[in-house]
C-alpha atoms as a PDB file:
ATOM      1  CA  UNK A   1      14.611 -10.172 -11.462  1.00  0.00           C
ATOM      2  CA  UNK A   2      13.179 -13.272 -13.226  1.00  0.00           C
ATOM      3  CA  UNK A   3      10.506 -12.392 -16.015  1.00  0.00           C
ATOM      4  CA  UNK A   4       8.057 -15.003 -16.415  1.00  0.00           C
ATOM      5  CA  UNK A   5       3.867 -14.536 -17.133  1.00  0.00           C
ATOM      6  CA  UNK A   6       0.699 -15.005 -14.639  1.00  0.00           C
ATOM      7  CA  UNK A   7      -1.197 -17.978 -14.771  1.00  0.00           C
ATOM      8  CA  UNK A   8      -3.352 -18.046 -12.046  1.00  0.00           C
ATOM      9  CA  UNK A   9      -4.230 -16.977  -8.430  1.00  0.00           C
ATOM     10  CA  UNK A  10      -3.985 -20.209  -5.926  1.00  0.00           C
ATOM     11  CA  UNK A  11      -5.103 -18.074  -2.517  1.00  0.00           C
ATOM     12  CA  UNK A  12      -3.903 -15.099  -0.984  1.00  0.00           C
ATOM     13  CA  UNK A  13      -0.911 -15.559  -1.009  1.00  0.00           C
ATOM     14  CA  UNK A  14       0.604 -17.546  -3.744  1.00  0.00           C
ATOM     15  CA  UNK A  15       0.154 -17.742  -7.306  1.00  0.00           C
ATOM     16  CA  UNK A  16       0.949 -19.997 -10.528  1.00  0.00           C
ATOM     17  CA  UNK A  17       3.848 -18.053 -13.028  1.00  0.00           C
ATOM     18  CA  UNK A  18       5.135 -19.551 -15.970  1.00  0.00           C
ATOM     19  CA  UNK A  19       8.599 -19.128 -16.313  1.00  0.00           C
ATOM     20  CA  UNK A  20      11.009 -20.052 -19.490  1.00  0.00           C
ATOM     21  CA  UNK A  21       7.955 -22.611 -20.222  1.00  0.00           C
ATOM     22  CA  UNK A  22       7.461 -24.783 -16.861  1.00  0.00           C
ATOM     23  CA  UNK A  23       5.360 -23.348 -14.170  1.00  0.00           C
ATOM     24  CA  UNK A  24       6.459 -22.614 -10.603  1.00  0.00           C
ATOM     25  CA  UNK A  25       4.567 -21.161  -7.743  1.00  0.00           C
ATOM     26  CA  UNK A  26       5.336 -17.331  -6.023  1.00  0.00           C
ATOM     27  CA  UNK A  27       4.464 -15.583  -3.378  1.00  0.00           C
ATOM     28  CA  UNK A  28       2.346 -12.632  -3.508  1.00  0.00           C
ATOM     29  CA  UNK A  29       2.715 -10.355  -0.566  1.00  0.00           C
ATOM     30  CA  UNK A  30      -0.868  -8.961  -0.581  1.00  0.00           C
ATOM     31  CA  UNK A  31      -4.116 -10.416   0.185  1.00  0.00           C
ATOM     32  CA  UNK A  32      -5.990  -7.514  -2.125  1.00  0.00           C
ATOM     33  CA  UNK A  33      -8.023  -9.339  -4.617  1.00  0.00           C
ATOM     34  CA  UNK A  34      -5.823  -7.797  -7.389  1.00  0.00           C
ATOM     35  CA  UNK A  35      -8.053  -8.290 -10.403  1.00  0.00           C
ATOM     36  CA  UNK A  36      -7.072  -5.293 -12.302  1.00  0.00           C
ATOM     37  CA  UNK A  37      -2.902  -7.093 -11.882  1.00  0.00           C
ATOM     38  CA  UNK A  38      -3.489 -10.563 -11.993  1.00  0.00           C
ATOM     39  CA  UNK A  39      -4.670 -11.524 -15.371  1.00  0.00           C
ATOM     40  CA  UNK A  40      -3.935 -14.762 -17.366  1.00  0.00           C
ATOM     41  CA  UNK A  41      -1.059 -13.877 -19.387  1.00  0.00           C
ATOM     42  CA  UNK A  42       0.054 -10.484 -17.740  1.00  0.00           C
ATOM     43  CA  UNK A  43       3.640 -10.033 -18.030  1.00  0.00           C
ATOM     44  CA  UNK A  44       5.487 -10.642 -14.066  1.00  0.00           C
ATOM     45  CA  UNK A  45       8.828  -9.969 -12.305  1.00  0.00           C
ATOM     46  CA  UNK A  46       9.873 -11.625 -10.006  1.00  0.00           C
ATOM     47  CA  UNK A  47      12.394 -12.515  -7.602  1.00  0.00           C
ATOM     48  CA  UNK A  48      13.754 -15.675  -6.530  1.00  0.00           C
ATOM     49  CA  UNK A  49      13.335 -17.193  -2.742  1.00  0.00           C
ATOM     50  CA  UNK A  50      15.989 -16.574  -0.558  1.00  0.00           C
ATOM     51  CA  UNK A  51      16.065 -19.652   1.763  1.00  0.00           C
ATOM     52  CA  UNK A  52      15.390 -23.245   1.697  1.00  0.00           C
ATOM     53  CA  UNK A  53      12.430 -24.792   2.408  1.00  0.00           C
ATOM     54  CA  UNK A  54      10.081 -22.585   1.236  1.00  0.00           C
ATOM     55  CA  UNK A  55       6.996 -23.292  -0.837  1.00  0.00           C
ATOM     56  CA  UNK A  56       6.633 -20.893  -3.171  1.00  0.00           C
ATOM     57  CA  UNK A  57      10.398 -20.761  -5.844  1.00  0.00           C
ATOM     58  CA  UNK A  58       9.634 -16.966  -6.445  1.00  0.00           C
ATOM     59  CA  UNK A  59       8.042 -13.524  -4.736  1.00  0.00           C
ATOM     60  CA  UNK A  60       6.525 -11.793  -6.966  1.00  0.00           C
ATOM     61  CA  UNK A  61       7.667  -8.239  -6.906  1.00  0.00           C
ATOM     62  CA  UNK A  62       6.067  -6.325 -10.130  1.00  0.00           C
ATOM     63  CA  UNK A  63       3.392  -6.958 -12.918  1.00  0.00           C
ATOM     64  CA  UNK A  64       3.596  -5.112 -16.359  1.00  0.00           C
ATOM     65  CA  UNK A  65      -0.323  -3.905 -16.890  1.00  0.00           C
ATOM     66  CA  UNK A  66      -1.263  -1.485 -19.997  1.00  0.00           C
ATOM     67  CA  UNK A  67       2.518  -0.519 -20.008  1.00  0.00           C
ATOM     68  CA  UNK A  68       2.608   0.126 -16.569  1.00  0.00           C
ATOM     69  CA  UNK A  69       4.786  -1.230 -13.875  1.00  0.00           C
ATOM     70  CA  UNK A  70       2.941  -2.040 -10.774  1.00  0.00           C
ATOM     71  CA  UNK A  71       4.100  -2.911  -7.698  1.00  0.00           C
ATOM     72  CA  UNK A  72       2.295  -6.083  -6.170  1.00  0.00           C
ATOM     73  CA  UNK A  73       3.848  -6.029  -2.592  1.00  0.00           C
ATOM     74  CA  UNK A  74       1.631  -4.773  -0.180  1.00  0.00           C
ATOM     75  CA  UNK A  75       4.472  -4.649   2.983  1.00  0.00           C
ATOM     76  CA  UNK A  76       6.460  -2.162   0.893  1.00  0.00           C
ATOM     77  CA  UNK A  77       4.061   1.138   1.251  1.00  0.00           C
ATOM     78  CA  UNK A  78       4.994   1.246   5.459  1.00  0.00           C
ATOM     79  CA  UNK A  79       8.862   1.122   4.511  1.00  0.00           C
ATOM     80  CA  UNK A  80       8.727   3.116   1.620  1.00  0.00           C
ATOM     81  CA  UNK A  81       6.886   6.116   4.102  1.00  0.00           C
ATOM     82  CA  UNK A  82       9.407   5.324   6.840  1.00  0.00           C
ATOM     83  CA  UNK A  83      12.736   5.800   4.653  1.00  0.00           C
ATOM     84  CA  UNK A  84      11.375   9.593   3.262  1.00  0.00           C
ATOM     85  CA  UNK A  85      10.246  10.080   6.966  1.00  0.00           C
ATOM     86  CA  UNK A  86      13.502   9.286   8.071  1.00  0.00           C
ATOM     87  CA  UNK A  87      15.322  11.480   5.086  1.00  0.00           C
ATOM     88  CA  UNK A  88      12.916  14.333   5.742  1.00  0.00           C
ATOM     89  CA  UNK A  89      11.210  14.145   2.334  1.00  0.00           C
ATOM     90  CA  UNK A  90       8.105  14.370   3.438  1.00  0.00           C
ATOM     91  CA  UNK A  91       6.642  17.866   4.538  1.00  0.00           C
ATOM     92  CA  UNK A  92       3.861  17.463   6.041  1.00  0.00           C
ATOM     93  CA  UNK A  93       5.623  15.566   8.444  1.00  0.00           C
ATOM     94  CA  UNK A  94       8.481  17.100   9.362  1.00  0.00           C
ATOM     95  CA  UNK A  95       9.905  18.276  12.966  1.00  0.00           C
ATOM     96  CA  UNK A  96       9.432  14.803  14.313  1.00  0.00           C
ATOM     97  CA  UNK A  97      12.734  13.333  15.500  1.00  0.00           C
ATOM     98  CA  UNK A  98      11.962   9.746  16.161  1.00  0.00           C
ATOM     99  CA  UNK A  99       9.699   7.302  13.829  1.00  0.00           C
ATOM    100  CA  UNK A 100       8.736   3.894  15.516  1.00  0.00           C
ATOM    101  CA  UNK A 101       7.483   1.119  13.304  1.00  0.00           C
ATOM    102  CA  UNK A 102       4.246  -1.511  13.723  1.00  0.00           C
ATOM    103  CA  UNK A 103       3.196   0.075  16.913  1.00  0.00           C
ATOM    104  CA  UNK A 104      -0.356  -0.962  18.792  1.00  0.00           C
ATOM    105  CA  UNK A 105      -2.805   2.050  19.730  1.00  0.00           C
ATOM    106  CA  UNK A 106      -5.946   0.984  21.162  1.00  0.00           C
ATOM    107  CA  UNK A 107      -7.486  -2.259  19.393  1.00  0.00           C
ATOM    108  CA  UNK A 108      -5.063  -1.722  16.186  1.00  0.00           C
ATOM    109  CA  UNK A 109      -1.502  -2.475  15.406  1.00  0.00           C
ATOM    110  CA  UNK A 110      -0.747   1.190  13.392  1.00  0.00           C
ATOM    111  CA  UNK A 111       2.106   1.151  11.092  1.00  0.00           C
ATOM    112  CA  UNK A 112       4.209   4.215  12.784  1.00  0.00           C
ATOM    113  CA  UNK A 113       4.439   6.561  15.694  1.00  0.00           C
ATOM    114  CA  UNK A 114       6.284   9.951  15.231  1.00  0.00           C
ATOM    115  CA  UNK A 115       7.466  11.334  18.103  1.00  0.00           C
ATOM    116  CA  UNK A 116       9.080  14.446  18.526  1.00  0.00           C
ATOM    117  CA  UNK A 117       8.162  18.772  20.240  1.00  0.00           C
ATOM    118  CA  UNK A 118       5.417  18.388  18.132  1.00  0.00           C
ATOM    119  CA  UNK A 119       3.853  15.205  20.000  1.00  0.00           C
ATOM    120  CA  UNK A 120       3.064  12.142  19.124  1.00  0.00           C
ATOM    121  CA  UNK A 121       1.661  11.316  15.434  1.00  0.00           C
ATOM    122  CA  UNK A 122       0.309   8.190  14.671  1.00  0.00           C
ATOM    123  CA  UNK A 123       0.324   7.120  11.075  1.00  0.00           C
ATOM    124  CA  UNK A 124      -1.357   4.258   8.461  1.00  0.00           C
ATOM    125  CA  UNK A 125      -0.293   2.970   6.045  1.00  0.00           C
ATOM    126  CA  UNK A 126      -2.356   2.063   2.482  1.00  0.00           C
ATOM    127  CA  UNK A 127      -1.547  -0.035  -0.856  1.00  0.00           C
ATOM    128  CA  UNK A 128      -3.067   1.294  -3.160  1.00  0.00           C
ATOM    129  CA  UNK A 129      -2.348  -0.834  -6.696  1.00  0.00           C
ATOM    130  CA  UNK A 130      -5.576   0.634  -8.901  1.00  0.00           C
ATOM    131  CA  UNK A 131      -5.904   3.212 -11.138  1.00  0.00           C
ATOM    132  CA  UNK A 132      -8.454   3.951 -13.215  1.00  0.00           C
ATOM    133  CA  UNK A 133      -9.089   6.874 -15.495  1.00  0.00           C
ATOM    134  CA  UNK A 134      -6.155   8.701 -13.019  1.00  0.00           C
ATOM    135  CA  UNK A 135      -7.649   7.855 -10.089  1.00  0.00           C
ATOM    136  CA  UNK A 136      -5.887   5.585  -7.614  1.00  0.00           C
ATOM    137  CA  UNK A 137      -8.677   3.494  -5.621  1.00  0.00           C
ATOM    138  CA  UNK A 138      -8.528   1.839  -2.266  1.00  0.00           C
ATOM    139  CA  UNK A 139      -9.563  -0.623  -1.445  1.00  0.00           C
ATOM    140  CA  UNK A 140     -10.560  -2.964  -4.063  1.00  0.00           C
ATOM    141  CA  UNK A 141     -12.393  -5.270  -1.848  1.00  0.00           C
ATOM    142  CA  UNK A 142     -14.478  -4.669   1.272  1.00  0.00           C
ATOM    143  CA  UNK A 143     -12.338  -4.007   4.301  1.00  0.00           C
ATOM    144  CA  UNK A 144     -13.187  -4.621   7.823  1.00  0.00           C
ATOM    145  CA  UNK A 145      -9.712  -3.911   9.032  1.00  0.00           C
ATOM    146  CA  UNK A 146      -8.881  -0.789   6.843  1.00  0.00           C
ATOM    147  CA  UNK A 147     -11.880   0.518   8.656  1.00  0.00           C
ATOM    148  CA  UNK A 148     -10.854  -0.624  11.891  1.00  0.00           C
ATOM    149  CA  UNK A 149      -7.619   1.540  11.512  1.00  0.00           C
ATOM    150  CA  UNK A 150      -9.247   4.555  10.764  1.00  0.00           C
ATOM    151  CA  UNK A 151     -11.549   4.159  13.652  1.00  0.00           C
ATOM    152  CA  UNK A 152      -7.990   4.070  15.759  1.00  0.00           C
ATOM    153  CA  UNK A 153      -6.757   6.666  14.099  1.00  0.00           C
ATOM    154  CA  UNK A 154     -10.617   8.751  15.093  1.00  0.00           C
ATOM    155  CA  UNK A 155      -9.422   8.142  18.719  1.00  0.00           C
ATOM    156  CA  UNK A 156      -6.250   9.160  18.689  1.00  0.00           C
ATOM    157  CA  UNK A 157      -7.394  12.720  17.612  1.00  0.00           C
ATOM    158  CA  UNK A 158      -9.637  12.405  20.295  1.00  0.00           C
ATOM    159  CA  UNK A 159      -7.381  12.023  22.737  1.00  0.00           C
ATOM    160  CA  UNK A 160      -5.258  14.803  21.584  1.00  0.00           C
ATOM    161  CA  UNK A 161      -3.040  13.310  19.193  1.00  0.00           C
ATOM    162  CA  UNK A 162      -2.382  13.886  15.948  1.00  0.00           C
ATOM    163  CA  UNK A 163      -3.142  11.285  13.173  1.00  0.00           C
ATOM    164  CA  UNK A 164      -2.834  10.864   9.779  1.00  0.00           C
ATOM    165  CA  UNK A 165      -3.939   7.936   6.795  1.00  0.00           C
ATOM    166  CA  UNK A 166      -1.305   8.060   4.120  1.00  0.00           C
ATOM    167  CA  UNK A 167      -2.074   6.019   0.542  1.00  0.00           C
ATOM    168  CA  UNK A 168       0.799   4.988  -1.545  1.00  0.00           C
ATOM    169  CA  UNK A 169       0.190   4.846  -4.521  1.00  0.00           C
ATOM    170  CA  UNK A 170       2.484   1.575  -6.418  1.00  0.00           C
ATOM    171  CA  UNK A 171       2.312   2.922  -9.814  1.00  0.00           C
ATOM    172  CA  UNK A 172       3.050   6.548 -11.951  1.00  0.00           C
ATOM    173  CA  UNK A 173      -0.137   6.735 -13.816  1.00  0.00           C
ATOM    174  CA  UNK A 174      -2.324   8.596 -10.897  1.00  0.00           C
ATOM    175  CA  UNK A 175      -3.265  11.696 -10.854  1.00  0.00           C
ATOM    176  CA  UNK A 176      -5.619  12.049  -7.553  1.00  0.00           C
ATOM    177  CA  UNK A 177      -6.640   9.654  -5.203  1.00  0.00           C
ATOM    178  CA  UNK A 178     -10.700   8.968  -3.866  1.00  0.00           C
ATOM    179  CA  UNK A 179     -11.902   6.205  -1.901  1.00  0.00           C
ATOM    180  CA  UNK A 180     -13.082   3.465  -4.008  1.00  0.00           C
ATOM    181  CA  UNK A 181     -17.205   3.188  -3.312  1.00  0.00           C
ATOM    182  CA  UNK A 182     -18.085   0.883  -5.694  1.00  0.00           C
ATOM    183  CA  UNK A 183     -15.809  -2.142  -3.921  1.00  0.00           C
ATOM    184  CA  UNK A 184     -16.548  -0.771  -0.417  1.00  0.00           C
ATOM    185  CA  UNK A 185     -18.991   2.242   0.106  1.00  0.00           C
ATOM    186  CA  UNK A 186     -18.713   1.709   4.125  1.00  0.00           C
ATOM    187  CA  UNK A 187     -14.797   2.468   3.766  1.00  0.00           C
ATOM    188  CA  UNK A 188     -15.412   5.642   1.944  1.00  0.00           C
ATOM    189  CA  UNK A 189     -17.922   6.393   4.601  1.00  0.00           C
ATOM    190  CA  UNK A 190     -15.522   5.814   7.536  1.00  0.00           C
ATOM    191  CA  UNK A 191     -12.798   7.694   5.543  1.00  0.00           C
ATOM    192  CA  UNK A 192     -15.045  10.931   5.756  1.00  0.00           C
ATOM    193  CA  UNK A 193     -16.057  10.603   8.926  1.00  0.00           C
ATOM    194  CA  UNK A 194     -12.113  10.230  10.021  1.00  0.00           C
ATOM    195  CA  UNK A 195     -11.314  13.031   8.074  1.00  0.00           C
ATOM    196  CA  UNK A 196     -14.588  15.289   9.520  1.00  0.00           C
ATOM    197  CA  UNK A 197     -12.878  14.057  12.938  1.00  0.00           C
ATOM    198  CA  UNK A 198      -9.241  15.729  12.103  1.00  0.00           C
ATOM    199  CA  UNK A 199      -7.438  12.635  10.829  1.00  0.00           C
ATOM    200  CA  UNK A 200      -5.330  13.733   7.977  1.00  0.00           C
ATOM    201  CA  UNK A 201      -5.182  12.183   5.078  1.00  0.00           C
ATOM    202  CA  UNK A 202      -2.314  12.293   2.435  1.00  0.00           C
ATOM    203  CA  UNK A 203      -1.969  10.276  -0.967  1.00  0.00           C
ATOM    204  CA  UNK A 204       1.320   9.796  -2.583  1.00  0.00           C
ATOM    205  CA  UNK A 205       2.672   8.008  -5.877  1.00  0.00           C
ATOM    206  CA  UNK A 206       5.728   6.240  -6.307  1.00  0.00           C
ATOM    207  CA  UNK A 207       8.554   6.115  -9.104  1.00  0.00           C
ATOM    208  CA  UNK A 208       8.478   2.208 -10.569  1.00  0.00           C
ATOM    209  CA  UNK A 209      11.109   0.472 -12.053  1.00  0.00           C
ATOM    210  CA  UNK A 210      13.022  -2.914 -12.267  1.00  0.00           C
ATOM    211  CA  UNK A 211      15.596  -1.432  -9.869  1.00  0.00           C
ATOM    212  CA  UNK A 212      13.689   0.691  -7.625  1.00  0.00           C
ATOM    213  CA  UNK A 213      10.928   1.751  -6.164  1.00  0.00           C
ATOM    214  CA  UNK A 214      10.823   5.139  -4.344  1.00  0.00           C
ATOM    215  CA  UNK A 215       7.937   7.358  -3.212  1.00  0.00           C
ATOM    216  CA  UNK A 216       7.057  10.341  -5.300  1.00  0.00           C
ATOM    217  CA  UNK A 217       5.048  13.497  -5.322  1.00  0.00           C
ATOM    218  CA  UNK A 218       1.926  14.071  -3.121  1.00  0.00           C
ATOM    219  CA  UNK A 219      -1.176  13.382  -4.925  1.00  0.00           C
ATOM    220  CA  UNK A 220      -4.730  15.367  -4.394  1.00  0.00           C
ATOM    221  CA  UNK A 221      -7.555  13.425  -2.302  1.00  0.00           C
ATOM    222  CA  UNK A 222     -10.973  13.544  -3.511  1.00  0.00           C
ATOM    223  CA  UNK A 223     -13.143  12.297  -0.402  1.00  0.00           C
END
């Protein structure tokens, strides 16, 4: 990992670092606003680009905020839930035997189907990157899709499947997780309504450090 500082946010997906005084630009694998990460000045890690002819000289993989490492990578969440799915470390999903990734139910492309004697389970997955005061927020800007999913999700229940929302939490500073109404009340809405509707939904932190980043206890939902 290179260690270099945030300058400033060019569009989604690429932003201006400063690194060892000359500044380069990286990718940032999430198209969250980000606000509470990317700050002039924040401290960054990042990791170099692995082929030619790319744009961007660096990914960048972590930012250092209040003493906290955060995870900025928005793809990670869906493998992160697939590898303890796989390693049965998560209980409220066990007794499924085969876990398919990026799967399309209905107008949505879901991150995973379980399969198994249990049925089929159909599962999203959520970055969640702020906390404040302890809880872990999602999302941070208004979300048409995110509420698109959980609509899928609604019908899958209703046709006698099970379903299931699951927020991963990038950081180790949360204590519970609630639906963030003050960036998009409509989400929370739709979140209760899935729930009311018998889509389960799950919250989990993760363990952050320079060398890994590996999904951690279950956290309490607040809806």
């Amino acid at each position: 990992m290179t260690t270099g500082r945030f300058v400033r946010r060019l569009n989604r997906f690429a932003a201006l670092v400063a690194v060892d005084g000359a500044e380069a630009p990286a990718h940032v694998a999430n198209s969250g606003r980000l606000h509470e990460l990317l700050q002039p000045g924040n401290q960054v890690l990042l990791a170099t680009a692995g082929r030619d002819g790319r744009k961007t000289a660096y990914d960048l993989m972590l930012v250092q905020v209040d003493g906290v490492l955060v995870s900025a990578d928005a793809r990670l969440p869906s493998a992160l839930v697939h590898e303890a799915l796989v390693d049965g470390r998560l209980p409220p999903f066990q007794g499924y035997s085969s876990f398919q990734r990026e799967v399309v139910f209905r107008e949505s492309r879901l991150d995973l189907l379980l399969e198994g004697s249990k049925g089929r389970c159909y599962v999203e997955v959520k970055s969640v990157t702020l906390v404040e005061n302890g809880a872990a927020l999602f999302p941070d800007a208004p979300t048409v899709r995110g509420r698109k999913h959980l609509g899928s999700l609604e019908r899958a229940v209703a046709e006698g499947h099970r379903a299931a929302v699951v927020f991963v939490v990038q950081r180790e500073d949360a204590a519970h997780f609630r639906p963030h109404a003050a960036a998009d009340p409509e989400f929370g809405r739709a979140l209760r309504r899935a729930a009311s509707c018998g889509v389960q939904v799950y919250a989990y932190g993760c363990r952050v450090s320079v060398q890994s980043i590996v999904l951690d206890g279950q956290l309490p939902v607040r809806l």
